[in-house]
Protein backbone atom coordinates (compact mmCIF):
# COMPACT_ATOMS: atom_id res chain seq x y z
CA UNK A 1 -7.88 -12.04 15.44
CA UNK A 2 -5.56 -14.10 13.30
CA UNK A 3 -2.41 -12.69 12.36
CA UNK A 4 -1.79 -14.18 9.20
CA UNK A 5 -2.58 -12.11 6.41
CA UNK A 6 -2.07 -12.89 2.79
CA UNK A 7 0.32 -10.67 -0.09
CA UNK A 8 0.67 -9.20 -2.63
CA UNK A 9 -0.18 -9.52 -6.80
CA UNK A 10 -1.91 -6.89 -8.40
CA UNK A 11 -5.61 -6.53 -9.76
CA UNK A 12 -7.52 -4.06 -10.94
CA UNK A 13 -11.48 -3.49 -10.74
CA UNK A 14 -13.36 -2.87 -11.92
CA UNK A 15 -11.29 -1.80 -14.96
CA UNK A 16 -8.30 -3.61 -15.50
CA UNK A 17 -5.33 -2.85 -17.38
CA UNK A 18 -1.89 -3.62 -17.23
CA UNK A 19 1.56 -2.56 -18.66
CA UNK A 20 4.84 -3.91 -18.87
CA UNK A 21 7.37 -2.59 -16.84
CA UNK A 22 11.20 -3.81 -15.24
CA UNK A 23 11.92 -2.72 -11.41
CA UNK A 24 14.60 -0.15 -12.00
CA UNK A 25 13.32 3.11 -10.41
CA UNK A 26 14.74 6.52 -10.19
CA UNK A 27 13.71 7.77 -6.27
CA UNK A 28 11.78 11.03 -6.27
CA UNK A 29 10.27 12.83 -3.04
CA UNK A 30 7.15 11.73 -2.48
CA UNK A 31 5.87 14.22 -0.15
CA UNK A 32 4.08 13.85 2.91
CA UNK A 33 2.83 10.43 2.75
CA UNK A 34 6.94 8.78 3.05
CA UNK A 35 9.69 9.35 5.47
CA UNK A 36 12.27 9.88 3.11
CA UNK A 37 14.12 7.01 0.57
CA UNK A 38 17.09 5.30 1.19
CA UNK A 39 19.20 3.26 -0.90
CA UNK A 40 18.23 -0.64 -0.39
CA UNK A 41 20.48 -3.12 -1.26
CA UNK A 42 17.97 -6.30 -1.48
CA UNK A 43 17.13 -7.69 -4.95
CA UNK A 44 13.43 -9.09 -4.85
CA UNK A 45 11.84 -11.60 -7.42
CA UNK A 46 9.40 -10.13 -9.37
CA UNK A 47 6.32 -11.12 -10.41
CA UNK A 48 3.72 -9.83 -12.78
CA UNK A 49 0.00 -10.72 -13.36
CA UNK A 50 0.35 -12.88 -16.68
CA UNK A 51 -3.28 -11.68 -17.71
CA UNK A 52 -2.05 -8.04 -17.32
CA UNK A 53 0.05 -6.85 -20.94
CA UNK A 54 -1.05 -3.72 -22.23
CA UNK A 55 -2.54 -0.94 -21.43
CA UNK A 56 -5.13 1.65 -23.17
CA UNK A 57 -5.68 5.09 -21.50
CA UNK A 58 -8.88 7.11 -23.02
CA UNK A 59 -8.68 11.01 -23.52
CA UNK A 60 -7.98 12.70 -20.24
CA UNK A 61 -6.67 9.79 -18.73
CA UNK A 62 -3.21 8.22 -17.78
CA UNK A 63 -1.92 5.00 -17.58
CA UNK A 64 0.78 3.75 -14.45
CA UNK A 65 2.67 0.68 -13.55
CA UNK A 66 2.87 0.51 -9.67
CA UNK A 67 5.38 -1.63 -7.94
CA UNK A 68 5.25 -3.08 -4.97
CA UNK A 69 9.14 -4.18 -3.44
CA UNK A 70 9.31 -5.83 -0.35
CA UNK A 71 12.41 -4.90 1.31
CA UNK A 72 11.75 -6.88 4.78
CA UNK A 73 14.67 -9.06 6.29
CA UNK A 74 16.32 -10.21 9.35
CA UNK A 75 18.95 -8.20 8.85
CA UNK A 76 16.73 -5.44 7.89
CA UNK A 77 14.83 -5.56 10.76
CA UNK A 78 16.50 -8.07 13.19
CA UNK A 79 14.22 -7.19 16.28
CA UNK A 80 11.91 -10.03 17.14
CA UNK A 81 12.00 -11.27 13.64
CA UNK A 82 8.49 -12.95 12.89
CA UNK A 83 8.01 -16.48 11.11
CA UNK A 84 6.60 -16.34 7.73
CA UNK A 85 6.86 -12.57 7.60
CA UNK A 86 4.94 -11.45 4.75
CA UNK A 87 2.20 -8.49 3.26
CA UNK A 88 -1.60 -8.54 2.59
CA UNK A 89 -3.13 -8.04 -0.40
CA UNK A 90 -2.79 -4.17 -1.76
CA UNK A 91 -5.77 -2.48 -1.09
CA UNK A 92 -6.96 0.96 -2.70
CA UNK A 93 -8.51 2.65 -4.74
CA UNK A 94 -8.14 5.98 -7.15
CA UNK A 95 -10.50 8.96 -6.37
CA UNK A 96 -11.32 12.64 -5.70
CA UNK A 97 -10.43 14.99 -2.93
CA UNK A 98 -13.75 14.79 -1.25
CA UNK A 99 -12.63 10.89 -0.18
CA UNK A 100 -10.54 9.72 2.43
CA UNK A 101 -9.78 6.75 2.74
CA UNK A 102 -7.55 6.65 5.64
CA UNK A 103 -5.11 9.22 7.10
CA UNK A 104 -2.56 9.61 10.17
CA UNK A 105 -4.96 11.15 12.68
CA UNK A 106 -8.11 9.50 11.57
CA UNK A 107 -10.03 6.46 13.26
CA UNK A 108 -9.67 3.50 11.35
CA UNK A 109 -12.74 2.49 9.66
CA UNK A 110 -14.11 -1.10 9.44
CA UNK A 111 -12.39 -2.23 6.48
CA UNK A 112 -9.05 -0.60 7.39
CA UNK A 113 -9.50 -2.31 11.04
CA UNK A 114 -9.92 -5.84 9.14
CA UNK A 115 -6.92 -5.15 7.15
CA UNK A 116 -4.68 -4.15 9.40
CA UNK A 117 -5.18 -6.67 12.05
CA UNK A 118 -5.92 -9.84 9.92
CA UNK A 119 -5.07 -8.95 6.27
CA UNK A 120 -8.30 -9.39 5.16
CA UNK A 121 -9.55 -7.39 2.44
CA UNK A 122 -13.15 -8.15 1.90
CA UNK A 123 -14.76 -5.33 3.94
CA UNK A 124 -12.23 -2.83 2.75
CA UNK A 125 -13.48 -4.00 -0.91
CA UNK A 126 -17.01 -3.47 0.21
CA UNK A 127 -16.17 0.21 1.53
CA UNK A 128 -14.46 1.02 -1.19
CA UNK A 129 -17.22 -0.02 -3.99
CA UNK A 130 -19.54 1.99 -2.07
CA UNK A 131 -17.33 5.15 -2.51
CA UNK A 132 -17.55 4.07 -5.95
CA UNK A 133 -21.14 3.77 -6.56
CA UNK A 134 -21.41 7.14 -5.01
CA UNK A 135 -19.09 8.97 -7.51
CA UNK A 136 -15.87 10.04 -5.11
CA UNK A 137 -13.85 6.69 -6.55
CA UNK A 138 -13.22 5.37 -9.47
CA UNK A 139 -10.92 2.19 -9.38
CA UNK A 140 -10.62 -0.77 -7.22
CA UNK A 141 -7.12 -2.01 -6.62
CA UNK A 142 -6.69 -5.27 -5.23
CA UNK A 143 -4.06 -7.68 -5.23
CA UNK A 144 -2.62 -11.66 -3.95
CA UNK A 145 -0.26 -12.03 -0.98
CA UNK A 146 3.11 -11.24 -1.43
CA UNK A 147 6.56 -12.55 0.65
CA UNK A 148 8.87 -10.32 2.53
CA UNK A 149 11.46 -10.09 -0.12
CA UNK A 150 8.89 -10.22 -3.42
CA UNK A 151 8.46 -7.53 -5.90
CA UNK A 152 5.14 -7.64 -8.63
CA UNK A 153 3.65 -5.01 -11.05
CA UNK A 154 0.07 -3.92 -11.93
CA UNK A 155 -0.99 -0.97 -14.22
CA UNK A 156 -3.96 0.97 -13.41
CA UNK A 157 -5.23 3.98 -15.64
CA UNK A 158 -6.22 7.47 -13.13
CA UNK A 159 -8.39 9.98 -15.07
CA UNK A 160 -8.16 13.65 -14.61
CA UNK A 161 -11.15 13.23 -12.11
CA UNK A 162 -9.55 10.74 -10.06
CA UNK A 163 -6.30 11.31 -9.87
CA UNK A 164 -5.53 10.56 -6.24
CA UNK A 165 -4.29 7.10 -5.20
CA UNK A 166 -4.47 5.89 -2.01
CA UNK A 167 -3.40 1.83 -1.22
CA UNK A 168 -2.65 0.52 1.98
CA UNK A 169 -1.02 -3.33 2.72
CA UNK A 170 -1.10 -5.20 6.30
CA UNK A 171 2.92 -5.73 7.41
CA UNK A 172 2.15 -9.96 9.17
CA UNK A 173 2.11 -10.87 11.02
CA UNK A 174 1.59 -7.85 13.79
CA UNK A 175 -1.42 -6.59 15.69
CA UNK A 176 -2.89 -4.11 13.65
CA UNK A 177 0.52 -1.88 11.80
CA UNK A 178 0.31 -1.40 8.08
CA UNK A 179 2.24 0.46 5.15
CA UNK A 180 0.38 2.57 2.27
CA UNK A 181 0.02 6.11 0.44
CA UNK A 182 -2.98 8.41 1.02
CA UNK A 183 -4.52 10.59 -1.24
CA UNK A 184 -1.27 10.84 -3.55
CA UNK A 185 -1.66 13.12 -6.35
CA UNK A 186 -0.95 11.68 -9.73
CA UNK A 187 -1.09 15.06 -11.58
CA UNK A 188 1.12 17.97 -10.22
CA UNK A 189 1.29 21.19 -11.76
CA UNK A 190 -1.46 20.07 -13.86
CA UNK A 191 0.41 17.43 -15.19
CA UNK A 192 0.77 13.73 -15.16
CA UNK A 193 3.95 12.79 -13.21
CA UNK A 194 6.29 10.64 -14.83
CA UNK A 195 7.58 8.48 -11.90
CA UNK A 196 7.79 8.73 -7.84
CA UNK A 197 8.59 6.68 -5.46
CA UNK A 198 7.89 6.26 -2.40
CA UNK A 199 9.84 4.23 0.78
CA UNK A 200 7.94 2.55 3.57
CA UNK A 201 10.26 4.15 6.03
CA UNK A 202 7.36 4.63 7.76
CA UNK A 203 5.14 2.61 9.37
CA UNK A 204 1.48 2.90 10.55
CA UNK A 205 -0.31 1.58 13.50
CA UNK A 206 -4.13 1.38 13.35
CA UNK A 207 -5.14 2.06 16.77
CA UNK A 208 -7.42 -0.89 17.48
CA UNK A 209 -4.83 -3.43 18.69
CA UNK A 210 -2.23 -2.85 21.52
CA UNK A 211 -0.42 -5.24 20.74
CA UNK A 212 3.37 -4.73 21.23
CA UNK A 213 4.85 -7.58 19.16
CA UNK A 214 4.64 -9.15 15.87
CA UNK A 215 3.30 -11.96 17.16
CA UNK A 216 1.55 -10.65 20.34
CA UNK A 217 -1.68 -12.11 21.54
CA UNK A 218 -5.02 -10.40 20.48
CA UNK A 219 -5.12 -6.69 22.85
CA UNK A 220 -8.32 -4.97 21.32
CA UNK A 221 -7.91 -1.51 22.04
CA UNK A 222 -10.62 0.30 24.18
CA UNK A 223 -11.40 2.60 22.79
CA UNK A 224 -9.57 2.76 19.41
CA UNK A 225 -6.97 5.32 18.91
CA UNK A 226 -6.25 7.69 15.33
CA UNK A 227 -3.89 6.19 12.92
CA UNK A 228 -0.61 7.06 13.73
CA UNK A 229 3.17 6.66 12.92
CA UNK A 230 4.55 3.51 14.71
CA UNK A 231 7.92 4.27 16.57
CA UNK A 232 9.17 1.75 18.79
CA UNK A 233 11.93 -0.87 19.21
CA UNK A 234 10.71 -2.73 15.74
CA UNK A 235 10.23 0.89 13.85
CA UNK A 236 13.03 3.63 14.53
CA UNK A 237 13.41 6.76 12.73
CA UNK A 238 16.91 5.19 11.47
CA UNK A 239 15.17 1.63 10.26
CA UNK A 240 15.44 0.96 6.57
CA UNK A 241 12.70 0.91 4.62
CA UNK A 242 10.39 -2.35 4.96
CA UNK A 243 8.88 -1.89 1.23
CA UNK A 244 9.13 0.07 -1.33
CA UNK A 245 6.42 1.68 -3.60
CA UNK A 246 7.12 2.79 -7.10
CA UNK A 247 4.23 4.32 -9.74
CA UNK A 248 5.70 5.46 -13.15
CA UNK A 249 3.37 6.53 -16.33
CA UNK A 250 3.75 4.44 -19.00
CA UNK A 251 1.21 5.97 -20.92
């Protein structure tokens, strides 16, 4: 499959809304779906959706800018340093604890298969709107292709019934390894949280290409292995985080 994937600006569907918001963060722990935060040094361009400007959360509901930082550079990660290194279009969705969407441990569905190996969004969309239409989702979040050192904003509003987020973006080129949160509670203690943010420390490999290299021929894996952490000469435990992930409620 063709490595080339596309990045990053965010969209939201089937309701959009949008918020202002600068890219200072404050680093909270995350939890279980980050390795830990480090302090990154990089200072991405930003870029926002022009259409996106306010936002209006109804009753029960709460409104969050999430930022997307790409941290990614040769001297970040210097080991067989792709051309055009870049990430696909966000992909996600906000829903209930009866979805998964993906997880460590868990075969990678169509749509997360597609994603992770080409960047290509369009059958995760479809698997997502069907989770939608069946009640366990709520939002679409999509986005445009964004560069290795880019940083852009979207708001989305979560509503007490859906107040899990789980996005996920393709790291190209590479076989099939990815970045993204699963099933990340917005509301703790039975509240809203205010801001947390999360490091791409780690990284994910899909399990359906064997690929060993960024830029490694096609390897179709036979059969297709769970999602797992991806530790290997690119991705130590000591690497620096590749992207950062920051939500914050604005309203």
């Amino acid at each position: 499959m063709n490595r080339h994937a596309c990045a990053l600006a965010f969209f939201v569907l089937p309701i959009t809304f949008a918020c202002g918001n600068d890219s200072n963060t404050t680093t909270n722990s995350p939890g279980s779906t980050n390795s830990g935060s480090k302090t990154e040094n990089s200072t991405p361009s930003t870029t926002k959706d022009a259409a996106t400007t306010s936002c209006t959360a109804p009753a029960g509901s709460a409104c969050f800018d999430i930022t997307f930082t790409g941290l990614w550079t040769v001297d970040s990660h210097p080991v067989n340093f792709p051309p055009n290194p870049h990430f696909s279009p966000l992909i996600g969705t906000t829903h209930n604890d009866q979805l998964t969407l993906w997880a460590p441990g868990q075969l990678a569905t169509p749509g997360i298969q597609s994603m992770a190996e080409t960047g290509n969004t369009s059958q995760l969309k479809t698997e997502i709107n069907d989770h939608i239409s069946k009640g366990v989702a709520q939002t679409l979040v999509e986005g445009k292709r964004i560069d290795a050192t880019q940083s852009t904003t979207v708001s989305i509003v979560a509503s007490e019934s859906f107040s899990l987020l789980t996005v996920t973006s393709m790291i190209a080129p590479s076989p099939d390894w990815f970045v993204g949160v699963y099933s990340l509670p917005l509301r703790e203690n039975n509240e809203w949280i205010d801001e947390k943010t999360i490091s791409f420390n780690t990284i994910y490999d899909a399990g359906t290409d064997d690929g060993p290299n960024f830029t490694s021929a096609n390897a179709p894996a036979n059969p297709h292995k769970p999602i797992q952490q991806l530790l290997d000469q690119h991705f130590t435990k000591s690497s620096p985080p590749i992207a950062r992930l920051v939500i914050k409620r604005v309203k």
